[in-house]
Structure formats: C-alpha cells, structure tokens
PDB file of N, CA and C in Angstrom:
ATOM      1  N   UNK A   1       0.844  -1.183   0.000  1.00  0.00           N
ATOM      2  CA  UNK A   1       0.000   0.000   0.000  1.00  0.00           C
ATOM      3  C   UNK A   1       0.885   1.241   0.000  1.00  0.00           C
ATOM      4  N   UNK A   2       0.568   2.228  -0.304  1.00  0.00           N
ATOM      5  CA  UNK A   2       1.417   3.136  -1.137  1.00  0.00           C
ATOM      6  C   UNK A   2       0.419   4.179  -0.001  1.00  0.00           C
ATOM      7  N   UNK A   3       1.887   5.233   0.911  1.00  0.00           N
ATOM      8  CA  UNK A   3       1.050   5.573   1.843  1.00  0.00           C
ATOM      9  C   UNK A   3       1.275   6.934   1.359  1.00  0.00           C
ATOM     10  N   UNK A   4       1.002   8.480   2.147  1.00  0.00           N
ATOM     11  CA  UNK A   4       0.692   9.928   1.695  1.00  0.00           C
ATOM     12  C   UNK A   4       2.243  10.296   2.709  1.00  0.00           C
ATOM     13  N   UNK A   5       3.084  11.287   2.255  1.00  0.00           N
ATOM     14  CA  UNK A   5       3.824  11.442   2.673  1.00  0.00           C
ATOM     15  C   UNK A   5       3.526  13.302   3.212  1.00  0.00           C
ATOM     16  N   UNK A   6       3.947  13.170   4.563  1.00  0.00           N
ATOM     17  CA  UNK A   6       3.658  14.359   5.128  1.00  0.00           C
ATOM     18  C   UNK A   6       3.821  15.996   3.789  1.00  0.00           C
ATOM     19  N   UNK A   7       2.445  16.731   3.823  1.00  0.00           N
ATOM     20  CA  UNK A   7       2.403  17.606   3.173  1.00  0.00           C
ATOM     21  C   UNK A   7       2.274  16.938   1.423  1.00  0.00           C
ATOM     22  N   UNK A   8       2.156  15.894   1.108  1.00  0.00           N
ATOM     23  CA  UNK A   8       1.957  15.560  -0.460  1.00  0.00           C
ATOM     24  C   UNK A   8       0.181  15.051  -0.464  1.00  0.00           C
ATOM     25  N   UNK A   9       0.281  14.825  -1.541  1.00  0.00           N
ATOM     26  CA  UNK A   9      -1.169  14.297  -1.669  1.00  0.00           C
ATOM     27  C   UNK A   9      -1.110  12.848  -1.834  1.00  0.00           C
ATOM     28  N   UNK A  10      -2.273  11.999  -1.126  1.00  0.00           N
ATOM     29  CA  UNK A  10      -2.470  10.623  -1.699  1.00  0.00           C
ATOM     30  C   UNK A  10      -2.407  10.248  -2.979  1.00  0.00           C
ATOM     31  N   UNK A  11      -2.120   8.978  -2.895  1.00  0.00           N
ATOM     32  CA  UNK A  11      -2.698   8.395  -4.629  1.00  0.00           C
ATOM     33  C   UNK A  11      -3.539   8.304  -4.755  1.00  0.00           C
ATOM     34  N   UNK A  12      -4.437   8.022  -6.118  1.00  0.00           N
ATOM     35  CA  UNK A  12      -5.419   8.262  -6.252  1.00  0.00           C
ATOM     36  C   UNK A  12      -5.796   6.749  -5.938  1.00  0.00           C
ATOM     37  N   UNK A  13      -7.040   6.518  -5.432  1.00  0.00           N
ATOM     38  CA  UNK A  13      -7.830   4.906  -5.093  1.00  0.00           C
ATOM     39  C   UNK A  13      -8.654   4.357  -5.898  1.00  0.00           C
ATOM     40  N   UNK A  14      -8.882   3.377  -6.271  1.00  0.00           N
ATOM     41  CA  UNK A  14      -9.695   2.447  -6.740  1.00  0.00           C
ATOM     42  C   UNK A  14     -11.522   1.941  -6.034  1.00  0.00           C
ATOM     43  N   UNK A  15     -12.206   2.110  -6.713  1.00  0.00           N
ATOM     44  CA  UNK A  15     -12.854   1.283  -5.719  1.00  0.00           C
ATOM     45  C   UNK A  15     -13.313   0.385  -5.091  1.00  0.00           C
ATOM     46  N   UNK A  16     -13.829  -0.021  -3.968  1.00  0.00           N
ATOM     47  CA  UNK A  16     -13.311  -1.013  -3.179  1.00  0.00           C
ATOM     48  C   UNK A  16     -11.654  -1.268  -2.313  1.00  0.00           C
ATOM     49  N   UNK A  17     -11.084  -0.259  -2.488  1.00  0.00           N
ATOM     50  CA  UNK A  17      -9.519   0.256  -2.066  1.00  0.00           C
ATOM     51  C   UNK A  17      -9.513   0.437  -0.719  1.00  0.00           C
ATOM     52  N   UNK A  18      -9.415   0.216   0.698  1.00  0.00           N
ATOM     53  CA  UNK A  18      -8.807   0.772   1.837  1.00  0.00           C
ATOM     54  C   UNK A  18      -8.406   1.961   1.579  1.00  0.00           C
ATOM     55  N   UNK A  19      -9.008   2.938   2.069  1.00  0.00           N
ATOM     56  CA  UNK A  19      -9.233   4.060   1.929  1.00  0.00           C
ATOM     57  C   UNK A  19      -7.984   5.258   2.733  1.00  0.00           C
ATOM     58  N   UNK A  20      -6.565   5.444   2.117  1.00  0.00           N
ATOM     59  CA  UNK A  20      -5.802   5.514   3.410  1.00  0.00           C
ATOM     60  C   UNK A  20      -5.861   6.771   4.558  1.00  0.00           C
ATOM     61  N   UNK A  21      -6.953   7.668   3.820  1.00  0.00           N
ATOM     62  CA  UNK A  21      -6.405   8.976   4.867  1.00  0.00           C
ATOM     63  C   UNK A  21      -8.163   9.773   4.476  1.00  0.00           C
ATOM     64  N   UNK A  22      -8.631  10.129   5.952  1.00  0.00           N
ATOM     65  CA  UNK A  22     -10.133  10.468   5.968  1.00  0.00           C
ATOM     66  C   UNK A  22      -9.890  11.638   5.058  1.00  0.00           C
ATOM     67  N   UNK A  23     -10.924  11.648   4.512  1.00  0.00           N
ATOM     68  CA  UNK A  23     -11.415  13.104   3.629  1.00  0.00           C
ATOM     69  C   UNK A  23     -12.539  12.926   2.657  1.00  0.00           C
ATOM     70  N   UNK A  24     -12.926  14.245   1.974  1.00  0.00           N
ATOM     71  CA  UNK A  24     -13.516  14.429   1.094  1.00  0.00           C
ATOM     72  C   UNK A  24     -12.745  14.133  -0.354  1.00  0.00           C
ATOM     73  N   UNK A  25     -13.372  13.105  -1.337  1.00  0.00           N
ATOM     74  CA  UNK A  25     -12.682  12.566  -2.104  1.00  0.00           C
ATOM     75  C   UNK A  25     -13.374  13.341  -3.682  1.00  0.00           C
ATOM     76  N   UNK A  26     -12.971  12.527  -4.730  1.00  0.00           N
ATOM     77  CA  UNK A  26     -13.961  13.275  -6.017  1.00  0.00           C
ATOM     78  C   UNK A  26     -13.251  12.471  -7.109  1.00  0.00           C
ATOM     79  N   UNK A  27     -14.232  11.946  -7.579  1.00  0.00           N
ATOM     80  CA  UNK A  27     -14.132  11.353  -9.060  1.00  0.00           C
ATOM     81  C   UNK A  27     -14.052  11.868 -10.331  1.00  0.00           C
ATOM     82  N   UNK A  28     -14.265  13.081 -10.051  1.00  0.00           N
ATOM     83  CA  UNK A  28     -14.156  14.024 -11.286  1.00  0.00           C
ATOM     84  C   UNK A  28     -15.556  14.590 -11.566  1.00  0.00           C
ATOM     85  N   UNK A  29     -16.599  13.961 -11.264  1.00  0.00           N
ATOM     86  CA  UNK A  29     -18.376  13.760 -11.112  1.00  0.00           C
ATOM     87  C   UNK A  29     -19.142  14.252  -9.560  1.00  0.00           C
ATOM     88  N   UNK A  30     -18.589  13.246  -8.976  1.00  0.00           N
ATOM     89  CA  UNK A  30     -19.106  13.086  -7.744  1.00  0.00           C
ATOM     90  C   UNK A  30     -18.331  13.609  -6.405  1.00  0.00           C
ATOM     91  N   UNK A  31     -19.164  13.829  -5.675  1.00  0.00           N
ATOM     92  CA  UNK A  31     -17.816  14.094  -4.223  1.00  0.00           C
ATOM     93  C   UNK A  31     -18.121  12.912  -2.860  1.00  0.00           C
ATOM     94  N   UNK A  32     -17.556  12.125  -2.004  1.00  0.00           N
ATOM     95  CA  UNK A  32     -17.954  11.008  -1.189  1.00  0.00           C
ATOM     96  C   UNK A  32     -16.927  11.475   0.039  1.00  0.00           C
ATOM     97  N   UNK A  33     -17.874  11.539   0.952  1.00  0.00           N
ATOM     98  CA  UNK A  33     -16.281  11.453   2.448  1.00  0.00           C
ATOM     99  C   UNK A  33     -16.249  10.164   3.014  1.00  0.00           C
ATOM    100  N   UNK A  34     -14.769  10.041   2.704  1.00  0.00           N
ATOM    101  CA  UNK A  34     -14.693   8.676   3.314  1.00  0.00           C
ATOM    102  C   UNK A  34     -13.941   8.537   4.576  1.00  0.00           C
ATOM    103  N   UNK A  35     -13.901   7.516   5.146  1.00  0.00           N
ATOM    104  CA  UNK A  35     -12.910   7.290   6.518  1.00  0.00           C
ATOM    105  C   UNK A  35     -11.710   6.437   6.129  1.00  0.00           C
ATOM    106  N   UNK A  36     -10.846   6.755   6.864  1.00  0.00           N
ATOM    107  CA  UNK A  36      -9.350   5.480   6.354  1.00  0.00           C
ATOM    108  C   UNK A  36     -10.184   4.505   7.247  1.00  0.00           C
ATOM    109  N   UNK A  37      -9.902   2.814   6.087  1.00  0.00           N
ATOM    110  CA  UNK A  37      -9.392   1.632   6.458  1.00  0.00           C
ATOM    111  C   UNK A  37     -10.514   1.675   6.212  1.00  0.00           C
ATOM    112  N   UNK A  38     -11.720   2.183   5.510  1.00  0.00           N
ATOM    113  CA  UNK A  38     -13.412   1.997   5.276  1.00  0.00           C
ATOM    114  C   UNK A  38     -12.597   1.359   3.136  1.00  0.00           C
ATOM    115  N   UNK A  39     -13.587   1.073   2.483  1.00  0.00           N
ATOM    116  CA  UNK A  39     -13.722   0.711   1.736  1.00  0.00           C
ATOM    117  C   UNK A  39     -14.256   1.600   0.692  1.00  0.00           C
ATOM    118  N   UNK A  40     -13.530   2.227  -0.382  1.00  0.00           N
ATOM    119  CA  UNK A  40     -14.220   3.246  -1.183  1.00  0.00           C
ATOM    120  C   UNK A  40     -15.514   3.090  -1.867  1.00  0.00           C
ATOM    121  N   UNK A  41     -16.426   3.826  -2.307  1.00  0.00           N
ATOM    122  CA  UNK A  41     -17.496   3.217  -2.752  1.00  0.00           C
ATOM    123  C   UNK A  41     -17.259   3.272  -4.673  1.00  0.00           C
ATOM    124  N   UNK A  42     -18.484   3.067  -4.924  1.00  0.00           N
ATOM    125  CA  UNK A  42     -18.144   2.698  -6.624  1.00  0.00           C
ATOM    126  C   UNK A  42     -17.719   4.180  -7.261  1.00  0.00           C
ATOM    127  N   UNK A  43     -17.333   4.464  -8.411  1.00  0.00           N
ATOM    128  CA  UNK A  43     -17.478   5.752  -9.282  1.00  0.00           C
ATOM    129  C   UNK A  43     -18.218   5.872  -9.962  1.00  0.00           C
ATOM    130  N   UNK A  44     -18.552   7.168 -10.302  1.00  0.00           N
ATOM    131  CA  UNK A  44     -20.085   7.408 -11.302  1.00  0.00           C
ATOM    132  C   UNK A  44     -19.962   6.878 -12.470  1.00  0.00           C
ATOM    133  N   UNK A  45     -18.592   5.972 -12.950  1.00  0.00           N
ATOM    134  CA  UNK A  45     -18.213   5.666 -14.254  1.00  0.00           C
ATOM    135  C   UNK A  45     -17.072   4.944 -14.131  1.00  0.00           C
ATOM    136  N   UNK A  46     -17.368   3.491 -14.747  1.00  0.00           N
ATOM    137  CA  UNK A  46     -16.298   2.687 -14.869  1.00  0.00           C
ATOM    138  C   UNK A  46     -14.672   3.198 -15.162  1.00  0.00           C
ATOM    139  N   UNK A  47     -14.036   2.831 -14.213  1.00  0.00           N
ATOM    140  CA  UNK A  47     -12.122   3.489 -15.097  1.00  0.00           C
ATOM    141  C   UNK A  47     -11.821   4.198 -13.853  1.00  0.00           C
ATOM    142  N   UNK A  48     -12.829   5.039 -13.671  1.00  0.00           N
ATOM    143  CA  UNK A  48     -12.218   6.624 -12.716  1.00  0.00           C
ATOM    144  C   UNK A  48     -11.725   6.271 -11.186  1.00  0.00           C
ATOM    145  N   UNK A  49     -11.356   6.551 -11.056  1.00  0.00           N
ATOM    146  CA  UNK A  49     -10.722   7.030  -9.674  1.00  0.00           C
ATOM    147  C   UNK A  49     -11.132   7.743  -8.933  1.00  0.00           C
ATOM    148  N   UNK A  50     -10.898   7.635  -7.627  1.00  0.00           N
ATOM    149  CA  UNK A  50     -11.085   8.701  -6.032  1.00  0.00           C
ATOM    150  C   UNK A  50      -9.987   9.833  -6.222  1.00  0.00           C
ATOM    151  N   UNK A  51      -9.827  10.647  -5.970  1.00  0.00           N
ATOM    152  CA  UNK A  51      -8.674  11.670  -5.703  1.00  0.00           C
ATOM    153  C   UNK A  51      -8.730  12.518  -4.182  1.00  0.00           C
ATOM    154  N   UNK A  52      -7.980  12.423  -3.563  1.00  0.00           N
ATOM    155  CA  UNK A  52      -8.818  13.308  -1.956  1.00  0.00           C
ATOM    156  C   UNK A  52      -8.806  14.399  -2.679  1.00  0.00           C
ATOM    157  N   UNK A  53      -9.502  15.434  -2.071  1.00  0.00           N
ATOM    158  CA  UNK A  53      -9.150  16.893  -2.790  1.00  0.00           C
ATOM    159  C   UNK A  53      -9.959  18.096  -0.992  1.00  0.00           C
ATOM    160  N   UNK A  54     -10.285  17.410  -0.133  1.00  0.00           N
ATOM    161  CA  UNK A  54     -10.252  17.875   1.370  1.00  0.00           C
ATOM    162  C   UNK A  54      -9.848  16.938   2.386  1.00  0.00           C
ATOM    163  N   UNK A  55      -8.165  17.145   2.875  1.00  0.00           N
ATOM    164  CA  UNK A  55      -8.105  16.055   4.039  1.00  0.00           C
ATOM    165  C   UNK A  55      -9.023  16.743   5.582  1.00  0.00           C
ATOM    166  N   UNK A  56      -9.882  16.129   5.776  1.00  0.00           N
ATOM    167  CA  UNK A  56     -10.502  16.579   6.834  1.00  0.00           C
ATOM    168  C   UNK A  56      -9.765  15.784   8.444  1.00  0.00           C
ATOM    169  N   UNK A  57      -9.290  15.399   8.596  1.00  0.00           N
ATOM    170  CA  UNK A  57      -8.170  15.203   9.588  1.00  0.00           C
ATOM    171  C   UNK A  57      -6.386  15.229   9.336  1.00  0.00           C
ATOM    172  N   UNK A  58      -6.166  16.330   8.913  1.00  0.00           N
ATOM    173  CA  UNK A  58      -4.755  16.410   8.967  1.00  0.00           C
ATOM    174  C   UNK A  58      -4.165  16.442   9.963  1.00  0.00           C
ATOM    175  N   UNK A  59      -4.241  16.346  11.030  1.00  0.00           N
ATOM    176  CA  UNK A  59      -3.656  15.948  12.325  1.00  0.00           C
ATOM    177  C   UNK A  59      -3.592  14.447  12.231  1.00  0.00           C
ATOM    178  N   UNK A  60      -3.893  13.748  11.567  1.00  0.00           N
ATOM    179  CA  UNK A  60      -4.114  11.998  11.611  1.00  0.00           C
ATOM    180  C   UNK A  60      -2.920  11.375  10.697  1.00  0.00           C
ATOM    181  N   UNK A  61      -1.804  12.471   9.777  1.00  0.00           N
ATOM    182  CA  UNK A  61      -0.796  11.950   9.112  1.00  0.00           C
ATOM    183  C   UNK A  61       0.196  11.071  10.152  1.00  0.00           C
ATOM    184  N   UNK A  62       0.589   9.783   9.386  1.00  0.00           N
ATOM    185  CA  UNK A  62       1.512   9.330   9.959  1.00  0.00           C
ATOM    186  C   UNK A  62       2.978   9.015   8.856  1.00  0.00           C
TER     187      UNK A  62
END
C-alpha cells in the first residue's frame, strides 16, 4: 500500500480500495467522504478514480 507522505497528496484509489487517509474525495463527477481503512465506494463511471481533494483530519498523518 502506497502511503501519503507528510504535506503531499495521496494516490489516487480504486474502488473497493482501503481508503488511506479520511477526507472528502472526487471522481471528477461526484464528491464522497470517506474514513481510512473503510472501503471506497463505486465511481459514477467505470475506469475513474477517487482523488482526496479535502483532508478533513490532517492531524491523523503518519
């Protein structure tokens, strides 16, 4: 698992992915908040990806 390095951004997730770091995420379509170690949900469209784009616990980097 490919983790977020203090001050960078996550990779982008898959879904169904362990989710590594809480926030507001976005498919390019849609927006979903997820929790780390929860399970991403589907995308509005086969292919796409999660991207965080609000970490809502940045105190939680490790």
């Amino acid at each position: 698992m490919t983790t977020k390095k203090s001050g960078g951004t996550p990779p982008p997730i898959r879904p169904g992915q362990k989710v590594p770091d809480s926030g507001i995420y976005s498919d390019g379509a849609k927006r979903a908040t997820m929790v780390r170690g929860e399970p991403a949900p589907p995308t509005s469209d086969p292919g796409r990806k999660w991207r965080q784009v609000v970490d809502t616990n940045p105190k939680d980097r490790k």
